[in-house]
Protein backbone atom coordinates (compact mmCIF):
# COMPACT_ATOMS: atom_id res chain seq x y z
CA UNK A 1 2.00 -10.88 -16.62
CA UNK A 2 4.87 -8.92 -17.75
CA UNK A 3 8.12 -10.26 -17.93
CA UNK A 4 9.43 -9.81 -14.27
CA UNK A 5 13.13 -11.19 -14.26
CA UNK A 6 15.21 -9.64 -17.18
CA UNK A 7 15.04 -5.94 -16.63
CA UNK A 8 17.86 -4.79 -18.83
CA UNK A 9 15.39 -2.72 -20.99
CA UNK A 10 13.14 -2.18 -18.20
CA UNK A 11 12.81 2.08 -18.09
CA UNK A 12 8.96 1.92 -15.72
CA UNK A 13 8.41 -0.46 -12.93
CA UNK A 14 5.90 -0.88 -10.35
CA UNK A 15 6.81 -2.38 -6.83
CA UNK A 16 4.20 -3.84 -4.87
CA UNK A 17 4.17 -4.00 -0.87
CA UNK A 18 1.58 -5.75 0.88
CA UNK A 19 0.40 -5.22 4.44
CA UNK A 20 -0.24 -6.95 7.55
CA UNK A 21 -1.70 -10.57 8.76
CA UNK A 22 -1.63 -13.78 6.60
CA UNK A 23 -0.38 -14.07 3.59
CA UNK A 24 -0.73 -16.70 0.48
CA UNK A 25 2.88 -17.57 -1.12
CA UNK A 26 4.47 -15.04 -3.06
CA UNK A 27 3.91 -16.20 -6.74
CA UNK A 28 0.44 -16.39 -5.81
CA UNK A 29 -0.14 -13.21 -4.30
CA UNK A 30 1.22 -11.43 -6.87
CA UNK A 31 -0.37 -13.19 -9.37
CA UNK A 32 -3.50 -11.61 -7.55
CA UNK A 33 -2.70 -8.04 -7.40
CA UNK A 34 -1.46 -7.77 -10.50
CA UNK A 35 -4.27 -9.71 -12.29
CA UNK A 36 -6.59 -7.55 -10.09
CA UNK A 37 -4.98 -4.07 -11.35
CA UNK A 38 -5.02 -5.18 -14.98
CA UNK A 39 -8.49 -5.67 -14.82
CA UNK A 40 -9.38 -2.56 -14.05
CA UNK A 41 -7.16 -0.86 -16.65
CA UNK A 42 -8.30 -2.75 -18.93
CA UNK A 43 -12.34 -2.44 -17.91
CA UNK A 44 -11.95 1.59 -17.91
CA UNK A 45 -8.98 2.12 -20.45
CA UNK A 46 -8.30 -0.52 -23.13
CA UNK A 47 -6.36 1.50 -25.19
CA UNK A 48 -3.68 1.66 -22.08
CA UNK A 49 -3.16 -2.01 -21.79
CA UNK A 50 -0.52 -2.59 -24.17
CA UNK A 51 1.46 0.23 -22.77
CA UNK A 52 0.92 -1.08 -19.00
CA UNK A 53 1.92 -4.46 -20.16
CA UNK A 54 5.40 -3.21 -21.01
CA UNK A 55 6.08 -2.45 -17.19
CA UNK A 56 8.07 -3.86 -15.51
CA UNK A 57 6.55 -5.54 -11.84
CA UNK A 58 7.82 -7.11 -8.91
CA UNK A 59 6.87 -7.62 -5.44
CA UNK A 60 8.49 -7.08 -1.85
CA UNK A 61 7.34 -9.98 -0.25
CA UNK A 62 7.74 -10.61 3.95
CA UNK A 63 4.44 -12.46 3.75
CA UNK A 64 6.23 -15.43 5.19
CA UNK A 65 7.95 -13.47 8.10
CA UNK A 66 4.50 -12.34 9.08
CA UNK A 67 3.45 -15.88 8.75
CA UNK A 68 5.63 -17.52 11.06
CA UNK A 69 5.76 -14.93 13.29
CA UNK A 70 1.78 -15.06 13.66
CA UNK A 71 1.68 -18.96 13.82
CA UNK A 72 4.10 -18.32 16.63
CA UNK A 73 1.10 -15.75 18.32
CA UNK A 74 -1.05 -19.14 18.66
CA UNK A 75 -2.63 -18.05 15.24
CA UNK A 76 -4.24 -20.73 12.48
CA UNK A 77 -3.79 -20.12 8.76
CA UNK A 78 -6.06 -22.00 6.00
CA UNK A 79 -3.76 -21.38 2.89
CA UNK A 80 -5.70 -23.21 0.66
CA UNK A 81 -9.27 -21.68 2.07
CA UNK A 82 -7.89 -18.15 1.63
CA UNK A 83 -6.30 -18.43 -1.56
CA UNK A 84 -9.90 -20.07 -2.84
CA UNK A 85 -11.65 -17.04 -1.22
CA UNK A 86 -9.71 -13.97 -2.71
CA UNK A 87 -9.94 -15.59 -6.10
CA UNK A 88 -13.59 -16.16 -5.99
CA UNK A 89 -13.36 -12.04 -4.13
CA UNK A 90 -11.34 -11.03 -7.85
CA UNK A 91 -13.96 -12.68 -9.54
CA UNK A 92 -16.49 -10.96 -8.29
CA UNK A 93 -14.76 -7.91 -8.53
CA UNK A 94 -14.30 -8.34 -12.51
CA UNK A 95 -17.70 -8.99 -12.96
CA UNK A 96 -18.41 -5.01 -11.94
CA UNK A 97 -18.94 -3.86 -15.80
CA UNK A 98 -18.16 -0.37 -15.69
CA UNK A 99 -16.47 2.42 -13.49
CA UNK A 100 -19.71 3.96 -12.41
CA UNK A 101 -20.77 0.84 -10.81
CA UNK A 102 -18.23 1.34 -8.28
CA UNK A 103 -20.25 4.21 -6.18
CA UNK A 104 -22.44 5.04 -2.79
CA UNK A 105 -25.72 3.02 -4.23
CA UNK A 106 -24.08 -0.14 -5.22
CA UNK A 107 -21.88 -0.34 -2.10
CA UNK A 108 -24.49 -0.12 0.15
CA UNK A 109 -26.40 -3.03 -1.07
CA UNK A 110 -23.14 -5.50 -0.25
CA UNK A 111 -24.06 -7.98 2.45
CA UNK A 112 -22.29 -7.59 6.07
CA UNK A 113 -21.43 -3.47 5.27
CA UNK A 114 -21.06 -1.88 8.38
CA UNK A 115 -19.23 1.08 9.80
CA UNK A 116 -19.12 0.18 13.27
CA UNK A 117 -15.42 -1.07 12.67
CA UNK A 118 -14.47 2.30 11.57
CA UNK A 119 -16.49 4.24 13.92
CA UNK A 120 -14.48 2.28 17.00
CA UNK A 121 -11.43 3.04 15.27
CA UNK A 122 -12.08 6.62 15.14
CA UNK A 123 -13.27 6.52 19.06
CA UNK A 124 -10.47 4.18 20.62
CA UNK A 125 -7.17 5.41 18.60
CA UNK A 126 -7.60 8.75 20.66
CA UNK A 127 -8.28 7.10 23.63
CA UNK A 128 -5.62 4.37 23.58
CA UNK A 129 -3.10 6.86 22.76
CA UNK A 130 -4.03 9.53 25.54
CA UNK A 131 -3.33 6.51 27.70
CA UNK A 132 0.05 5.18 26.28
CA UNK A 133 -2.15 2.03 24.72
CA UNK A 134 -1.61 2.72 20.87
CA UNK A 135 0.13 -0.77 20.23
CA UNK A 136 -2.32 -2.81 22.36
CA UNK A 137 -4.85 -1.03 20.00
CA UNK A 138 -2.78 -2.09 17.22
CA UNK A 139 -2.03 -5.51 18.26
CA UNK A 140 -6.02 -6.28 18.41
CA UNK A 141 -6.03 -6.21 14.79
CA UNK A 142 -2.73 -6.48 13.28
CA UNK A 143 -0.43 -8.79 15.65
CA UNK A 144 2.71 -8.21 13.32
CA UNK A 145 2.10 -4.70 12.30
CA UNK A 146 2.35 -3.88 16.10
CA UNK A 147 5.46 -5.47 16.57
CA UNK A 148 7.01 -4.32 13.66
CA UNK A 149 6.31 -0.92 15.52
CA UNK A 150 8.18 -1.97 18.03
CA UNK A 151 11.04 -2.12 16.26
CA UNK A 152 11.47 -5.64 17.48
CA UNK A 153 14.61 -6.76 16.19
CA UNK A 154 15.32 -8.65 14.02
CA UNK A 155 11.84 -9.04 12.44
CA UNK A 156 11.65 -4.99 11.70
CA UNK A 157 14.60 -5.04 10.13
CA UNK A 158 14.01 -7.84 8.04
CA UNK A 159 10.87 -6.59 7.20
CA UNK A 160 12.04 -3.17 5.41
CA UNK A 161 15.23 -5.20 3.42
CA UNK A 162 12.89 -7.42 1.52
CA UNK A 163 11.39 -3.51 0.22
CA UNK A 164 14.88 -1.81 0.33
CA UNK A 165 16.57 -4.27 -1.74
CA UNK A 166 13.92 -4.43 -4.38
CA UNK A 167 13.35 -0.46 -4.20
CA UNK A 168 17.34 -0.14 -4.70
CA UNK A 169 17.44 -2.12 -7.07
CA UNK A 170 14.95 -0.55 -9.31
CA UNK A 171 15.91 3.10 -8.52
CA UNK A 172 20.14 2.11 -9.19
CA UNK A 173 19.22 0.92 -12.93
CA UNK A 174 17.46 3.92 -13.59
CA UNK A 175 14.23 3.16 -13.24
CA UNK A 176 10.72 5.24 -13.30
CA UNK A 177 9.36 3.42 -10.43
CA UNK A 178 5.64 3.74 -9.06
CA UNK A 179 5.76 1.84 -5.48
CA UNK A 180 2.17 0.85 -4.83
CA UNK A 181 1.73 0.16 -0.67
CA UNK A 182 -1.43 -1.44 1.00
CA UNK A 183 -2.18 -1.04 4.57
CA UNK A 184 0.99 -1.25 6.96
CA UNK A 185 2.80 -1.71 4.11
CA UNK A 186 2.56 1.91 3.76
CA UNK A 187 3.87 2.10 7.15
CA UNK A 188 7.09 0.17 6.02
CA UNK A 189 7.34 2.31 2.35
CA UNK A 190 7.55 5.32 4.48
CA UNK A 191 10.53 4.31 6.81
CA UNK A 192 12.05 2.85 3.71
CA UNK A 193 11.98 5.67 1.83
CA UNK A 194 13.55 7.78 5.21
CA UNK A 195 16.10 5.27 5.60
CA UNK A 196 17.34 6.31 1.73
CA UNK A 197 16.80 9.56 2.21
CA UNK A 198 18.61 10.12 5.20
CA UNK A 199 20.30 6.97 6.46
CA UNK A 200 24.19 7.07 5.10
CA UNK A 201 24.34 3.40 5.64
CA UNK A 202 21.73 2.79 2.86
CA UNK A 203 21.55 6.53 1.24
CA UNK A 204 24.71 6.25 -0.95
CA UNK A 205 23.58 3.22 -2.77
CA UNK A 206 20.52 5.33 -4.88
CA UNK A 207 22.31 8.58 -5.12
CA UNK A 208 19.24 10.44 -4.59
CA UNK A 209 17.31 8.93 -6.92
CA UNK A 210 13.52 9.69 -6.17
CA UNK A 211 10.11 7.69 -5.94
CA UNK A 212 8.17 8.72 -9.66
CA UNK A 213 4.90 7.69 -7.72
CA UNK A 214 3.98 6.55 -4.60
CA UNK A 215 0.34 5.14 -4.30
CA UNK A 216 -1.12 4.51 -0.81
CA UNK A 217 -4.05 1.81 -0.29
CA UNK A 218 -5.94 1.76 3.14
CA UNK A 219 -2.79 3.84 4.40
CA UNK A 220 -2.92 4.21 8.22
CA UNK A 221 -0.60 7.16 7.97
CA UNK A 222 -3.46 9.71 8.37
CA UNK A 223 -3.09 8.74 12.57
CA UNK A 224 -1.02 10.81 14.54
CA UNK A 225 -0.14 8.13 16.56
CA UNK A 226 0.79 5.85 14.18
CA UNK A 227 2.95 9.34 12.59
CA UNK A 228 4.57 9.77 16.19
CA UNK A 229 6.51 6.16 15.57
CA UNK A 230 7.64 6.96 12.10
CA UNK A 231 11.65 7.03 11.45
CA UNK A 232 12.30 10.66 11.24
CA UNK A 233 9.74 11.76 13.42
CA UNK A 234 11.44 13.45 15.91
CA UNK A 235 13.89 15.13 13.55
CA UNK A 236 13.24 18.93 12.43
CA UNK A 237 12.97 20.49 9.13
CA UNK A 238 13.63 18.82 6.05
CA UNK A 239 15.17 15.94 7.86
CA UNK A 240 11.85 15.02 9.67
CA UNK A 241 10.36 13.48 6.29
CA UNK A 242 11.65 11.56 2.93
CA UNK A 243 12.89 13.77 -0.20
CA UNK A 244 12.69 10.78 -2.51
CA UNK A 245 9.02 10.96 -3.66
CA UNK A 246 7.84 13.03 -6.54
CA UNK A 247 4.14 12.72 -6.19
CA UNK A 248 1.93 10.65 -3.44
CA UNK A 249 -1.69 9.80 -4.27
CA UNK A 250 -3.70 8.49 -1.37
CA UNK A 251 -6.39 6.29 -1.82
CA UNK A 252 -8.20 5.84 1.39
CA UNK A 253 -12.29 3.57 1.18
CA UNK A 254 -15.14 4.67 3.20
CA UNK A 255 -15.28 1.96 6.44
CA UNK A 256 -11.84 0.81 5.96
CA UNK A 257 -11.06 0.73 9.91
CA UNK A 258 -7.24 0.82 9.07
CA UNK A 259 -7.25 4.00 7.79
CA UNK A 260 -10.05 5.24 9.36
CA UNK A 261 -8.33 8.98 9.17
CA UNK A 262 -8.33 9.18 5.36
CA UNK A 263 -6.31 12.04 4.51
CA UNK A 264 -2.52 12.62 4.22
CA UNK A 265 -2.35 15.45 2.38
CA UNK A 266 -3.06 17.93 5.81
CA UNK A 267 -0.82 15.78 7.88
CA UNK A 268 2.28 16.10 5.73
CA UNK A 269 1.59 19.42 4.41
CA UNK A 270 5.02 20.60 6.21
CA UNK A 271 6.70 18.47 3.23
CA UNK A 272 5.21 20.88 0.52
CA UNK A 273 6.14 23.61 2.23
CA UNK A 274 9.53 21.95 2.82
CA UNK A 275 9.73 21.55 -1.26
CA UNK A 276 10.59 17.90 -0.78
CA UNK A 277 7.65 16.67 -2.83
CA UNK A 278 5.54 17.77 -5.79
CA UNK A 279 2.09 17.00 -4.82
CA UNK A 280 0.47 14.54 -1.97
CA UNK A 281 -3.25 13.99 -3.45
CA UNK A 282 -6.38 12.28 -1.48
CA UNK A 283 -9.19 10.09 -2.85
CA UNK A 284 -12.16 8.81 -1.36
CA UNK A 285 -13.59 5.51 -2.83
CA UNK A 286 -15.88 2.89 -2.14
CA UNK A 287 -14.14 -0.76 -1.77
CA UNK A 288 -16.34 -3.49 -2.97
CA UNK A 289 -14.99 -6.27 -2.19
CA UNK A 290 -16.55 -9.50 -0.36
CA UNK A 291 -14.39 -11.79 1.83
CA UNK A 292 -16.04 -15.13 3.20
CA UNK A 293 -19.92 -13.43 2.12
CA UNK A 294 -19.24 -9.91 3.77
CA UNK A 295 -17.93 -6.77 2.89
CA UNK A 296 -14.50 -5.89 3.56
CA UNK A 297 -13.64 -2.74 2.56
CA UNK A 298 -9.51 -3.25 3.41
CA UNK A 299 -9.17 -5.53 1.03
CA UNK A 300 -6.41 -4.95 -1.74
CA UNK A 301 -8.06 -6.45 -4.59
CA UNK A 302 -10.79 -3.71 -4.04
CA UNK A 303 -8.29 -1.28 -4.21
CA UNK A 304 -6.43 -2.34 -6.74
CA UNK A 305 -9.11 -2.87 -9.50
CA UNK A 306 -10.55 0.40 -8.26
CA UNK A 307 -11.32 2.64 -11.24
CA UNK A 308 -9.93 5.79 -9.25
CA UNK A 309 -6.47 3.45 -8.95
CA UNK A 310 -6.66 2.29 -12.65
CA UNK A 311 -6.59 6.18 -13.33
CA UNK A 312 -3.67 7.23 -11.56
CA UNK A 313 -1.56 4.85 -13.16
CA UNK A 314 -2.95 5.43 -16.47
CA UNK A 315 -2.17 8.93 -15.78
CA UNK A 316 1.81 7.86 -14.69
CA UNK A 317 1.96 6.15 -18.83
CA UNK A 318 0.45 8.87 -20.06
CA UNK A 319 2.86 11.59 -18.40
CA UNK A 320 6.15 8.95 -18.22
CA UNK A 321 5.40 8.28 -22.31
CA UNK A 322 5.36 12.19 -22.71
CA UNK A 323 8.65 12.64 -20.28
CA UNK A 324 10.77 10.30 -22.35
């Protein structure tokens, strides 16, 4: 893994944000995205790897506020069974030999597919929010994601300073950073990002400095009612959305219930016409991961080690090497 404590030479970083539910320590978990995004560069572009090996990486870990505030909840965590699970899911994952192995044909043949989860989703998120209900929906299937919504002090807050201070950090030395969100961590970038953007309490510190890439996973910001509780949602104009992001790729997988809406590109169109972003892209994929001998298409090592994902950060070298 690359080097991730002395930065002083560090000009390209990537800053990972997880999502919701339990989480395996922090060493180990990004251990596991990282390995898992590696492997997919280096599977579909070898020549790349020496180049993505130079970047810088770090993590903005509140795995362990999520923890404690499910065990709270009544919830059980098997550390040890999960962390054996998603490494045996990675290997799996590796053993996929090229990028054209990752389509329609193959994904239909994994055991426990279904898109019944999805299909509720799509069904009860209207519903539920006609009738005020969004965060009970919510709260079925991410406990702490619905009361980070809440803005439940002081949990919310101490959610978004584990990515703020990390995300300052890089963007104050000068950094091209890519910030790389999965799930509700998306959710979390995205008030982040307002906070800096508009937020003179935490503003000042970057200077407007800007986002090189942001890359969604399983993003639930396609749902208007998950939009509607957004920081900056009821503002107007320009101030309504972040103007620290030069280009957003979203990378949404068929049956992934979370983000069951799977494009952001209509919903935030107002910030192109705004001109506070260069381009918001969408991609459809196919997640093939398996989780305790069934699909699970949320998964982030299925996103991560995604050949459309190895791509777009290919892409960022290629363009960042050209830039400087």
């Amino acid at each position: 893994m690359a080097d991730t404590n002395n930065h002083s030479d560090v000009r390209r970083s990537i800053l990972f944000v997880h999502g919701s539910d339990f989480k395996p320590p922090a060493d180990v978990f990004m251990n596991e995205v990282y390995s898992a995004l590696r492997a997919g560069i280096e599977r579909d572009f070898p020549d790349s790897v020496e180049a993505f090996d130079k970047i810088g990486v770090e993590l903005a870990y509140y795995g362990d506020l999520g923890n404690a505030l499910l065990r709270r909840r009544g919830r059980h965590y098997d550390e040890q069974l999960d962390v054996g699970d998603r490494r045996n899911a990675l290997e799996q994952l590796r053993k996929i030999p090229q990028r054209k192995r990752f389509g329609l044909r193959q994904y239909d043949s994994l055991r426990g597919k279904s898109a019944i989860p999805e299909a509720i989703a799509d069904v009860a998120s209207p519903l539920f929010g006609l009738f005020g209900l969004t965060l009970l929906l919510v709260s079925m299937v991410a406990r702490d994601f619905a009361v980070y919504l809440r803005g439940h002090r002081p949990f919310t807050e101490q959610v978004r300073e584990r990515l703020r201070s990390k995300l300052c950090a890089m963007l104050q030395r000068g950094d091209q950073v890519v910030l790389m969100t999965h799930g509700t961590g998306c959710v979390v970038a995205y008030d982040v990002l307002w906070q800096l953007s508009h937020d003179e309490q935490y503003g000042e510190a970057v200077a407007g400095a800007k986002v090189d890439l942001w890359v969604t996973l399983g993003s639930p910001l396609g749902d208007n009612r998950i939009r509607k509780r957004l920081l900056g949602a009821k503002r107007k104009s320009v101030r309504r959305f972040p103007t620290n992001i030069i280009t957003w790729e979203n990378v949404s997988a068929e049956d992934d219930y979370l983000c069951h809406d799977k494009t952001v590109a209509d919903d935030f169109k107002a910030m192109m016409r705004e001109h506070v972003i260069s381009s918001i892209n969408d991609h459809l994929v196919y997640n093939h991961t398996m989780r305790y001998g069934k699909s699970n298409p949320h998964c982030s090592l299925g996103y991560f080690i995604h050949p459309r994902v190895a791509k777009i950060i290919v892409d960022w070298i290629g363009a960042t090497d050209v830039a400087t």
